[in-house]
Protein backbone atom coordinates (compact mmCIF):
# COMPACT_ATOMS: atom_id res chain seq x y z
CA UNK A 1 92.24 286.44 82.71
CA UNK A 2 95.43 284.44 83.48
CA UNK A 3 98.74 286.20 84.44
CA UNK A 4 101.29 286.03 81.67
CA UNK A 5 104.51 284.89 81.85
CA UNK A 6 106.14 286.41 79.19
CA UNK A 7 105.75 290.18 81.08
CA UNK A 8 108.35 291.02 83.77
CA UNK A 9 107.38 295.08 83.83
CA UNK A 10 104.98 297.28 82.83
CA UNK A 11 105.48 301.10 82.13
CA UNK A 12 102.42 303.66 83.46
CA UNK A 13 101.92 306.56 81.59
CA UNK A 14 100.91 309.95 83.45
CA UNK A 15 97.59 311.71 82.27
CA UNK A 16 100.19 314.85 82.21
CA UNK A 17 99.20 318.55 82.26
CA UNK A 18 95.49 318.44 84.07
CA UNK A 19 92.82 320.92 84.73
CA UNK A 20 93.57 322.38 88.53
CA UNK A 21 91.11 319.89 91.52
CA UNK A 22 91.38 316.50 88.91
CA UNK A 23 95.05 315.94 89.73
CA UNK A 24 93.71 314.11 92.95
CA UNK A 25 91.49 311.19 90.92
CA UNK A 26 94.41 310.76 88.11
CA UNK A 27 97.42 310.57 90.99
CA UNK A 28 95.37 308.15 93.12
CA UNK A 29 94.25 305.70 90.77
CA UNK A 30 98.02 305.95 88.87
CA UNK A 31 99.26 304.47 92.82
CA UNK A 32 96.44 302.44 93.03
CA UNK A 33 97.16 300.30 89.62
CA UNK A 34 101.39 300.89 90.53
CA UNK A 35 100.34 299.13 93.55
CA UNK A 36 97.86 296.22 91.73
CA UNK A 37 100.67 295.82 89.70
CA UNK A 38 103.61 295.45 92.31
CA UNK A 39 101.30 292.96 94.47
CA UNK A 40 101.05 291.03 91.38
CA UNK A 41 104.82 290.43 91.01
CA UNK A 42 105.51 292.89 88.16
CA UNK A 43 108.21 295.95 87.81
């Protein structure tokens, strides 16, 4: 899929209030795609 140009930042939203031992999977892959995203170029 081809990067558009028309998007300068993108807004992540939480999973908010989780059940207690899947906090781990939802943080990590939230700093995982905030850190696809930043390597990309995008805010």
């Amino acid at each position: 899929m081809p990067k558009r140009s028309d998007i300068k930042s993108i807004l992540i939203v939480g999973a908010g209030p989780i059940v207690i031992g899947q906090a781990c999977e939802f943080d990590y892959s939230g700093t995982q795609a905030c850190k696809a995203l930043k390597n990309e170029g995008y805010k």
